[in-house]
PDB file of N, CA and C in Angstrom:
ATOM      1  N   UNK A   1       7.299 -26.708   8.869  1.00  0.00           N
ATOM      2  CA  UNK A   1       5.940 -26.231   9.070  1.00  0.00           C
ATOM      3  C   UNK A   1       5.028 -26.793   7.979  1.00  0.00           C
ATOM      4  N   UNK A   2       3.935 -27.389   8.160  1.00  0.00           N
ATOM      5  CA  UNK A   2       3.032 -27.433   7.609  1.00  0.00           C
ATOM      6  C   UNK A   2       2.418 -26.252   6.575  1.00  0.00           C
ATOM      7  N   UNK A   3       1.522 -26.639   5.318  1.00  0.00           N
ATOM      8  CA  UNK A   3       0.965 -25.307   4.638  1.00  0.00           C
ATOM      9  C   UNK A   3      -0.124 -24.807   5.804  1.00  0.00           C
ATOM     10  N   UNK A   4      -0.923 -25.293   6.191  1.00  0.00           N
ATOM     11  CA  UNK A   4      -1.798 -24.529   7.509  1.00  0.00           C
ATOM     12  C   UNK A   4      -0.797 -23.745   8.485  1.00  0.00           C
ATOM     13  N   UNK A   5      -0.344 -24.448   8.505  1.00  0.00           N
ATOM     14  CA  UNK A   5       1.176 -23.516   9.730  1.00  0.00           C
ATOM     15  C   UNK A   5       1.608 -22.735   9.279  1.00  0.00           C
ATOM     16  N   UNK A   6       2.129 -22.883   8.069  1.00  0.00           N
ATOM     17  CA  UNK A   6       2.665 -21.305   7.368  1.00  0.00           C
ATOM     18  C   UNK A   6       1.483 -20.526   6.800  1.00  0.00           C
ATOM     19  N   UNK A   7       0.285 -21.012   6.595  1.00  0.00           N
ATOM     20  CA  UNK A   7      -0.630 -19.764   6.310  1.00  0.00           C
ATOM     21  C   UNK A   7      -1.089 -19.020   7.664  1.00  0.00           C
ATOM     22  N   UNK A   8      -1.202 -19.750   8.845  1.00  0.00           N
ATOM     23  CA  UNK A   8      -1.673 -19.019   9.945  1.00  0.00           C
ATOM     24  C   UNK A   8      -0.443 -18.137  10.179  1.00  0.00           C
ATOM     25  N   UNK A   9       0.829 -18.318  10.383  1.00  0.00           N
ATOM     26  CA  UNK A   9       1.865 -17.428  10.870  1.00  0.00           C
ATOM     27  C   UNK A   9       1.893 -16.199   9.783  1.00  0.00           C
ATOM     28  N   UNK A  10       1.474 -16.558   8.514  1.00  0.00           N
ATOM     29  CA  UNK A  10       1.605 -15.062   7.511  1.00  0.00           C
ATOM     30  C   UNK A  10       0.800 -14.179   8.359  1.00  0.00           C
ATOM     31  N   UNK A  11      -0.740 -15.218   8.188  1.00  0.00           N
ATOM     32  CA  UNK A  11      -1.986 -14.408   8.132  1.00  0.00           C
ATOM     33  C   UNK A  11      -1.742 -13.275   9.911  1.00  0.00           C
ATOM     34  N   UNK A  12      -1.054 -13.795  10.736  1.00  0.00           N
ATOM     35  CA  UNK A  12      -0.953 -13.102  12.240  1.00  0.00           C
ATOM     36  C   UNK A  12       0.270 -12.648  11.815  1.00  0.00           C
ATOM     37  N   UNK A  13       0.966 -12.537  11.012  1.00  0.00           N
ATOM     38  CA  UNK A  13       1.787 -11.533  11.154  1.00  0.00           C
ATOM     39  C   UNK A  13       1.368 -10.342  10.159  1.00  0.00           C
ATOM     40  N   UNK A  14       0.899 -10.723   9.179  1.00  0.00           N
ATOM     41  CA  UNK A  14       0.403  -9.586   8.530  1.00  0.00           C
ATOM     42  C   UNK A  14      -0.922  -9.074   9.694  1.00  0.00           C
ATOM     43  N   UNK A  15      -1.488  -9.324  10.042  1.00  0.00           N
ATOM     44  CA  UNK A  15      -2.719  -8.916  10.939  1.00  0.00           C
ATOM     45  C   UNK A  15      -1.723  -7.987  12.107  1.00  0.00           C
ATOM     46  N   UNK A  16      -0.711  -8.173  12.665  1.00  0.00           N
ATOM     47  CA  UNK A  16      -0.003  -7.524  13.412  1.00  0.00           C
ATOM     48  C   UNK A  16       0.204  -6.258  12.623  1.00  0.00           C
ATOM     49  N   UNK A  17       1.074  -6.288  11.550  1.00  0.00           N
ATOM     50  CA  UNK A  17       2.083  -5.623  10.886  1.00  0.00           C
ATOM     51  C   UNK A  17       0.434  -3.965  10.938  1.00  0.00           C
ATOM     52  N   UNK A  18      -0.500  -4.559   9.898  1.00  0.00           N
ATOM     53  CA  UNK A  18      -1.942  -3.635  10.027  1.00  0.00           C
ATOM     54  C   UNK A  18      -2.338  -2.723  11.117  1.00  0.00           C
ATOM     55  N   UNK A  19      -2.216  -3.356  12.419  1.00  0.00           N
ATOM     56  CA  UNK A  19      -2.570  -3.055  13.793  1.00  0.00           C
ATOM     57  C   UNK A  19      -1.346  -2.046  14.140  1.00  0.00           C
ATOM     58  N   UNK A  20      -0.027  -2.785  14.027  1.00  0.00           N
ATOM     59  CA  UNK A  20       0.754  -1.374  14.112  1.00  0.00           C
ATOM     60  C   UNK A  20       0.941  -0.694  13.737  1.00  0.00           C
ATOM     61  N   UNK A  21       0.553  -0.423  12.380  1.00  0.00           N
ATOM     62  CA  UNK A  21       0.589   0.752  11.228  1.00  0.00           C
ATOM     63  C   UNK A  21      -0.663   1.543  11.842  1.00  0.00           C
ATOM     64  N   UNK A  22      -1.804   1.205  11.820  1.00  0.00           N
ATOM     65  CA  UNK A  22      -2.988   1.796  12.352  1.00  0.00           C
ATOM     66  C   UNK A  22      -2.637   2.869  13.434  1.00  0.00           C
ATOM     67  N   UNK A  23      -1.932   2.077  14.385  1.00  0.00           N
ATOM     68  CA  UNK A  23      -1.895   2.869  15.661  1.00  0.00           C
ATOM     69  C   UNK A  23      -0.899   3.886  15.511  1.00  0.00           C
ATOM     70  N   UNK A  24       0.219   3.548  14.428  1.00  0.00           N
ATOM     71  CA  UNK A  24       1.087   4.840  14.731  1.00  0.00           C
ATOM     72  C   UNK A  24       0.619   6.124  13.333  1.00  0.00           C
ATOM     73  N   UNK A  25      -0.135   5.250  11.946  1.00  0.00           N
ATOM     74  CA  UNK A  25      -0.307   6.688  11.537  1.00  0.00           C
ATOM     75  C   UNK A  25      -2.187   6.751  11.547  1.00  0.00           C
ATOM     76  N   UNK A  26      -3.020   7.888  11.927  1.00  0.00           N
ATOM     77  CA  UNK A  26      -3.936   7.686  11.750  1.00  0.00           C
ATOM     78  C   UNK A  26      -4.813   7.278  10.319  1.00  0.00           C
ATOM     79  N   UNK A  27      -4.188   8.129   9.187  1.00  0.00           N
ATOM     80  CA  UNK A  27      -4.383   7.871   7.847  1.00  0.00           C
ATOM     81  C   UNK A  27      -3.840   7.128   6.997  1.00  0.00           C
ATOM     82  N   UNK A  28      -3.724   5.727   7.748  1.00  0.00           N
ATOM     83  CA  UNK A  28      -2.929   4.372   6.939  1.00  0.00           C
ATOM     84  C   UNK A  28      -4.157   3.812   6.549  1.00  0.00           C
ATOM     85  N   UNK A  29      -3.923   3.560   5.673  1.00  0.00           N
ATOM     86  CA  UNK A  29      -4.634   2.051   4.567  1.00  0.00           C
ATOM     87  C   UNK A  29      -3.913   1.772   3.440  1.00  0.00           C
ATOM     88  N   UNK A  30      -4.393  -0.048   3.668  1.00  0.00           N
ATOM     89  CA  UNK A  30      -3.892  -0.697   2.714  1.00  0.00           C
ATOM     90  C   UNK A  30      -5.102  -0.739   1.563  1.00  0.00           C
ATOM     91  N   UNK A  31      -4.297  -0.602  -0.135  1.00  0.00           N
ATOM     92  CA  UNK A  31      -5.039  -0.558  -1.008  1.00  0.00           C
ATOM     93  C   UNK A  31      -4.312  -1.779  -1.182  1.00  0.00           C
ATOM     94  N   UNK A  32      -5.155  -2.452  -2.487  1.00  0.00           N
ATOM     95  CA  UNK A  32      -4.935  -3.173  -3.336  1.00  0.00           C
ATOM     96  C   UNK A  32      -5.191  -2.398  -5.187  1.00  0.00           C
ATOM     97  N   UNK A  33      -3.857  -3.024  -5.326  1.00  0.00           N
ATOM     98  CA  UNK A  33      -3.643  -2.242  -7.168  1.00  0.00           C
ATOM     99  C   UNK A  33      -4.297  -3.463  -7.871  1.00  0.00           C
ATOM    100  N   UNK A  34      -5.369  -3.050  -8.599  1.00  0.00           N
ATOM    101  CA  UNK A  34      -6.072  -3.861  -9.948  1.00  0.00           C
ATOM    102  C   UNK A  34      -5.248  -3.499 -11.105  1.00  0.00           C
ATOM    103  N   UNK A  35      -5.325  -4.571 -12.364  1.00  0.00           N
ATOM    104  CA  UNK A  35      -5.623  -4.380 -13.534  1.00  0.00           C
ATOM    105  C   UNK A  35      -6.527  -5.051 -14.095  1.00  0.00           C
ATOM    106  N   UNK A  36      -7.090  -4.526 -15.061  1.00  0.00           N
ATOM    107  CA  UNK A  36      -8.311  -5.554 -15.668  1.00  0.00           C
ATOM    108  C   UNK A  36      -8.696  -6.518 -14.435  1.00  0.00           C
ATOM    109  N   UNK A  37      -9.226  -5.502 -13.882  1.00  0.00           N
ATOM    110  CA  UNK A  37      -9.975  -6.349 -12.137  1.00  0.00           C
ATOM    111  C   UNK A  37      -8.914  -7.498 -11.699  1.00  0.00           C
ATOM    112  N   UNK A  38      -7.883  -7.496 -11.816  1.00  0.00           N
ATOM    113  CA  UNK A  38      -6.953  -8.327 -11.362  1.00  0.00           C
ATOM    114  C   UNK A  38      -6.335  -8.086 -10.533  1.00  0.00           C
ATOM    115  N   UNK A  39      -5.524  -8.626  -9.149  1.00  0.00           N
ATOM    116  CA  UNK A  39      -4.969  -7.979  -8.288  1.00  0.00           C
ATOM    117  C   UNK A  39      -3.787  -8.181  -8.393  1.00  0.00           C
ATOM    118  N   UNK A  40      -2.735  -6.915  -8.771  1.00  0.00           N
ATOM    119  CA  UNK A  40      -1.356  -7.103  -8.956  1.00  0.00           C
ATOM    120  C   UNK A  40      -0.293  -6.857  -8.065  1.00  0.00           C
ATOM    121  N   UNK A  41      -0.943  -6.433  -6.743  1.00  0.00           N
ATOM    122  CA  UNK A  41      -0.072  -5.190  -6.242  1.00  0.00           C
ATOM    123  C   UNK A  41      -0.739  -4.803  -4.761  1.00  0.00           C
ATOM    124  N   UNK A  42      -0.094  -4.217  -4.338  1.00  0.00           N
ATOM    125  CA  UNK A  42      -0.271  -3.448  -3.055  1.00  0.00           C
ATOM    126  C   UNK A  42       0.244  -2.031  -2.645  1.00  0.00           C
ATOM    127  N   UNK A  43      -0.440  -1.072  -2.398  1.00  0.00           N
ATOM    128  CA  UNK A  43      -0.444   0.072  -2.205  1.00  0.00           C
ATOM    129  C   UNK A  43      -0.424   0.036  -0.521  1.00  0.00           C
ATOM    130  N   UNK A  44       0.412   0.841   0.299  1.00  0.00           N
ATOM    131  CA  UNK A  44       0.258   0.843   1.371  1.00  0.00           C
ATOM    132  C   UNK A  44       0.621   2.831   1.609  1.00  0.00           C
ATOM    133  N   UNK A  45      -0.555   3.361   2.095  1.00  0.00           N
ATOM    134  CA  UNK A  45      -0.236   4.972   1.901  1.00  0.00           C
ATOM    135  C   UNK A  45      -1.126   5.146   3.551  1.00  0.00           C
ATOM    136  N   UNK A  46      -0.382   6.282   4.012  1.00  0.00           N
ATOM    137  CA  UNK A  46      -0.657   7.345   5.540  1.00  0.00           C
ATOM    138  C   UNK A  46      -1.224   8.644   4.843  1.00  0.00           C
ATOM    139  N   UNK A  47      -2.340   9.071   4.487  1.00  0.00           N
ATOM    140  CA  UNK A  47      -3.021  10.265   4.560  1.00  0.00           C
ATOM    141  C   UNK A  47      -3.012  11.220   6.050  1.00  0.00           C
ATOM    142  N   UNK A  48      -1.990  11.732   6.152  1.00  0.00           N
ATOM    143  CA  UNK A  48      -2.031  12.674   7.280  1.00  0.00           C
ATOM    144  C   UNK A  48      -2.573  14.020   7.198  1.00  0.00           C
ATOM    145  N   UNK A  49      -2.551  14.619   7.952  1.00  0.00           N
ATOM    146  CA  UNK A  49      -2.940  16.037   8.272  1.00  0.00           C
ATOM    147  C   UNK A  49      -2.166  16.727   7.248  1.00  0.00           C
ATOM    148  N   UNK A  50      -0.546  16.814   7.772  1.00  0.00           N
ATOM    149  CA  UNK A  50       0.017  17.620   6.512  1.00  0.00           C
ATOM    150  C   UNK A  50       0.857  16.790   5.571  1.00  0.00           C
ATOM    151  N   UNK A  51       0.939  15.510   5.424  1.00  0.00           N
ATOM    152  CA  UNK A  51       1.578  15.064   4.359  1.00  0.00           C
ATOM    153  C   UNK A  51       0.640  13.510   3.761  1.00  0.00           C
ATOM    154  N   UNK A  52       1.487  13.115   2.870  1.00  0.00           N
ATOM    155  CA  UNK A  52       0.971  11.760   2.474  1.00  0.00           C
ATOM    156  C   UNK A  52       1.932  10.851   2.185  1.00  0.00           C
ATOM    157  N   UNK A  53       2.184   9.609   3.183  1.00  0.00           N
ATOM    158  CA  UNK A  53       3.410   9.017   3.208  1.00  0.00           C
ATOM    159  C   UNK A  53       3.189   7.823   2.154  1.00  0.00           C
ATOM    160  N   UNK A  54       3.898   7.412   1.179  1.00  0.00           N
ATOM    161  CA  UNK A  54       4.051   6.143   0.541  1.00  0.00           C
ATOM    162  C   UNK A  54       4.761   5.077   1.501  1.00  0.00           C
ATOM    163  N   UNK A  55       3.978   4.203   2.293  1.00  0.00           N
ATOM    164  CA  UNK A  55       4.807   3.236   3.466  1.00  0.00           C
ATOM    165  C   UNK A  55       5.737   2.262   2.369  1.00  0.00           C
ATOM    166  N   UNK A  56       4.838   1.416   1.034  1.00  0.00           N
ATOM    167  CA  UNK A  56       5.039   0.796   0.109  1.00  0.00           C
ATOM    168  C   UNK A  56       3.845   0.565  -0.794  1.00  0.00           C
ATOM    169  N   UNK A  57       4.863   0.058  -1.744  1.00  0.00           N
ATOM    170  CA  UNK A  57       4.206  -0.068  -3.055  1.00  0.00           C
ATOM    171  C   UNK A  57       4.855  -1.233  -3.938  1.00  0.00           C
ATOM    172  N   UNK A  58       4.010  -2.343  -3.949  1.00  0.00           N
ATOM    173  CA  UNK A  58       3.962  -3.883  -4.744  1.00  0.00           C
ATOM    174  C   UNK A  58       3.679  -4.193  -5.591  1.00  0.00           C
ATOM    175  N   UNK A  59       4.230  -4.413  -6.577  1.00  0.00           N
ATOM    176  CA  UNK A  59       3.677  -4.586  -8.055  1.00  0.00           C
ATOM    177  C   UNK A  59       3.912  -5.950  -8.209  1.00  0.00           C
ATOM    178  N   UNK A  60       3.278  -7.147  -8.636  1.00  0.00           N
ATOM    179  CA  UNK A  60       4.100  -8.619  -8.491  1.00  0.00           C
ATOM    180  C   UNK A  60       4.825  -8.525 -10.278  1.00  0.00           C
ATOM    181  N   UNK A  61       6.077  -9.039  -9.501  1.00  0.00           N
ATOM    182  CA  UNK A  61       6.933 -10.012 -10.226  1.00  0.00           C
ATOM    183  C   UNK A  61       5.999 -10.164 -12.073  1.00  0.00           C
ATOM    184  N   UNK A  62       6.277  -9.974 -12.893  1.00  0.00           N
ATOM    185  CA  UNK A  62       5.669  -9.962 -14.459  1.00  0.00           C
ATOM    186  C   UNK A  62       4.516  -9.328 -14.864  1.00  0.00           C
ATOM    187  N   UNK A  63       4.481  -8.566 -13.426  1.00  0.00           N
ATOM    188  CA  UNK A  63       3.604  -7.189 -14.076  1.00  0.00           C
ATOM    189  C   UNK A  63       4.258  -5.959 -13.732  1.00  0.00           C
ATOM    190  N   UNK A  64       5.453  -5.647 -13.511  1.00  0.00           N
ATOM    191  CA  UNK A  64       6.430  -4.622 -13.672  1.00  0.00           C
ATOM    192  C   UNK A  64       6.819  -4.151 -14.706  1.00  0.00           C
ATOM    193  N   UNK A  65       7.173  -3.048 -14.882  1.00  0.00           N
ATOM    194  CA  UNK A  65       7.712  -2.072 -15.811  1.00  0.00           C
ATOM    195  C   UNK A  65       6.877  -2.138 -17.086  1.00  0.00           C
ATOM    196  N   UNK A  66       5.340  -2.041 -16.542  1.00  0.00           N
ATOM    197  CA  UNK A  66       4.358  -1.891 -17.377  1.00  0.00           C
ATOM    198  C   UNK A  66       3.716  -0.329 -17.266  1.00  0.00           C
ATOM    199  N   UNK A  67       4.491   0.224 -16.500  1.00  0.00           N
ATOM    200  CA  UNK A  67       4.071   1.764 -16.597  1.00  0.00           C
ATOM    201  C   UNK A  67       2.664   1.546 -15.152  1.00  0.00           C
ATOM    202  N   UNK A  68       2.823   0.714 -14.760  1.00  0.00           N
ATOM    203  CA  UNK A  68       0.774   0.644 -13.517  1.00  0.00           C
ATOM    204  C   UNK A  68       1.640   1.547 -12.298  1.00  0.00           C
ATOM    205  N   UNK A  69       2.483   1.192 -12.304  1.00  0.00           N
ATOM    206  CA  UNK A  69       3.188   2.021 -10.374  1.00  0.00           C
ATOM    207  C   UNK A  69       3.354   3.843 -10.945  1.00  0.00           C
ATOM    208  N   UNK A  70       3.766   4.182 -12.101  1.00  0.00           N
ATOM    209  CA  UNK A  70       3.981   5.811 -12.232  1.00  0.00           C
ATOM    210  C   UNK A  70       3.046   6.201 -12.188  1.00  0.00           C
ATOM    211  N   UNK A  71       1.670   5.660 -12.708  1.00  0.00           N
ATOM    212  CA  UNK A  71       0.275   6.867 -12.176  1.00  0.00           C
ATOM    213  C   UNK A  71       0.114   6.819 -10.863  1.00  0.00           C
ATOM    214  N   UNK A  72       0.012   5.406 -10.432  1.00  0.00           N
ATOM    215  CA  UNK A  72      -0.040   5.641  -8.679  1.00  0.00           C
ATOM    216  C   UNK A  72       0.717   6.600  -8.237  1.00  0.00           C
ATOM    217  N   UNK A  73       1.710   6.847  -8.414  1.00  0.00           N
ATOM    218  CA  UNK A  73       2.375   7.869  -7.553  1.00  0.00           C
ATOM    219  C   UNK A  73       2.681   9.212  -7.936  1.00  0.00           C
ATOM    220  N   UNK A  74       2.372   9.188  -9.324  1.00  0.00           N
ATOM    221  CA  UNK A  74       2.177  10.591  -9.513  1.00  0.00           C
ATOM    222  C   UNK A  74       0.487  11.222  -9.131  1.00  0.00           C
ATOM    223  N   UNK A  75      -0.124   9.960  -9.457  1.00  0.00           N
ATOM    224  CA  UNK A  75      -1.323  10.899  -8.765  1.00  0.00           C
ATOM    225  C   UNK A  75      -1.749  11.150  -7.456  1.00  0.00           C
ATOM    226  N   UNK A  76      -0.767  10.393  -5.941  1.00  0.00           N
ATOM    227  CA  UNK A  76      -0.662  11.135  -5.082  1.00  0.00           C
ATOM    228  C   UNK A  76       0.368  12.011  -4.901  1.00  0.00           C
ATOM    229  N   UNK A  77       1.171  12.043  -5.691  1.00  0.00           N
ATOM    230  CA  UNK A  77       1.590  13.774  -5.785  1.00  0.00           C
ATOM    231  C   UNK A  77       0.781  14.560  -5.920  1.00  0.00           C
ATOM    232  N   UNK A  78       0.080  14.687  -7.114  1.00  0.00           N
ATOM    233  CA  UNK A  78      -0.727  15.748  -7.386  1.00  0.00           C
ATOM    234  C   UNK A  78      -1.914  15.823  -6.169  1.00  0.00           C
ATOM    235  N   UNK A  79      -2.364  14.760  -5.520  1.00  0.00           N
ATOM    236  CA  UNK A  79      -3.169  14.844  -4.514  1.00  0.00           C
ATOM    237  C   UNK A  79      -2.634  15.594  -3.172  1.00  0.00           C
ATOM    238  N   UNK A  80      -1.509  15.066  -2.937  1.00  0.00           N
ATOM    239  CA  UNK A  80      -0.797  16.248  -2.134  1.00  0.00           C
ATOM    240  C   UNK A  80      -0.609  17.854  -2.245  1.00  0.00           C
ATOM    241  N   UNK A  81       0.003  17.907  -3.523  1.00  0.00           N
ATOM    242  CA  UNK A  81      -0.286  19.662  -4.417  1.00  0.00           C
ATOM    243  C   UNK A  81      -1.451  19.783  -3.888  1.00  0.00           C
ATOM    244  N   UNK A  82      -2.606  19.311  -4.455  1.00  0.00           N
ATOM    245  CA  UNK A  82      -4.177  19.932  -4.665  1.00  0.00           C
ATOM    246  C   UNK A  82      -4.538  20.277  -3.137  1.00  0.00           C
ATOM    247  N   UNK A  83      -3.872  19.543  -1.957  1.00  0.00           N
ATOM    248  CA  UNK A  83      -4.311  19.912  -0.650  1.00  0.00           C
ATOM    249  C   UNK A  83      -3.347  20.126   0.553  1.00  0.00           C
ATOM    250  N   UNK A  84      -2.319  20.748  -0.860  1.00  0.00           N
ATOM    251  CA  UNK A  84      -1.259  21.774   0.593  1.00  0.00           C
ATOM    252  C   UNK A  84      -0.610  21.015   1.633  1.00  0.00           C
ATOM    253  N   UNK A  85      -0.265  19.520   1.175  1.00  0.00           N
ATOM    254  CA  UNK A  85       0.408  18.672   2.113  1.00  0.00           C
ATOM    255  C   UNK A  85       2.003  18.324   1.061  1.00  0.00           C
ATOM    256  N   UNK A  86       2.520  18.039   2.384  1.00  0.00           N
ATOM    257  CA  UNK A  86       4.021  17.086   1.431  1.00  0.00           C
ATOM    258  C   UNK A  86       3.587  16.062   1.143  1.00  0.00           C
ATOM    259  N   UNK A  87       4.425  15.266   0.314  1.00  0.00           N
ATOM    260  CA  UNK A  87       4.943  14.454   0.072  1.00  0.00           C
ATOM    261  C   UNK A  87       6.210  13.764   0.486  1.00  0.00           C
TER     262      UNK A  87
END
């Protein structure tokens, strides 16, 4: 494959992957994790009615085990606590 060939097949499969997440949870979105306005990461979370699902969570490769992924997820814990949903 060509680099155009392999960027179009990411770009439609990630564009798929979005579309089916959408349809099966209503409160899916994809975040993107900054540092120092940098993009390191990917947050992928379902805000439902009664819970809040972590689908995934991406930290790239030499920005790990810098402590950036434990606030993310402890602070949708506590966002869950604060509004009577699981986790």
């Amino acid at each position: 494959m060509s680099d155009s060939q392999k960027e179009a097949f990411l770009t439609a499969q990630f564009s798929a992957q979005q579309r089916h997440l959408r349809r099966l949870l209503s409160g899916f979105r994809t975040q993107i994790i900054l540092s120092d306005e940098e993009p390191i990461g990917r947050l992928y979370v379902a805000r439902e009615t009664d819970e809040i699902k972590v689908l995934d969570i991406t930290i790239f490769a030499g920005k790990q085990r810098r402590g950036i992924g434990t606030p993310i997820i402890k602070g949708l814990m506590q966002e869950a606590e604060g509004s009577g949903r699981a986790f």
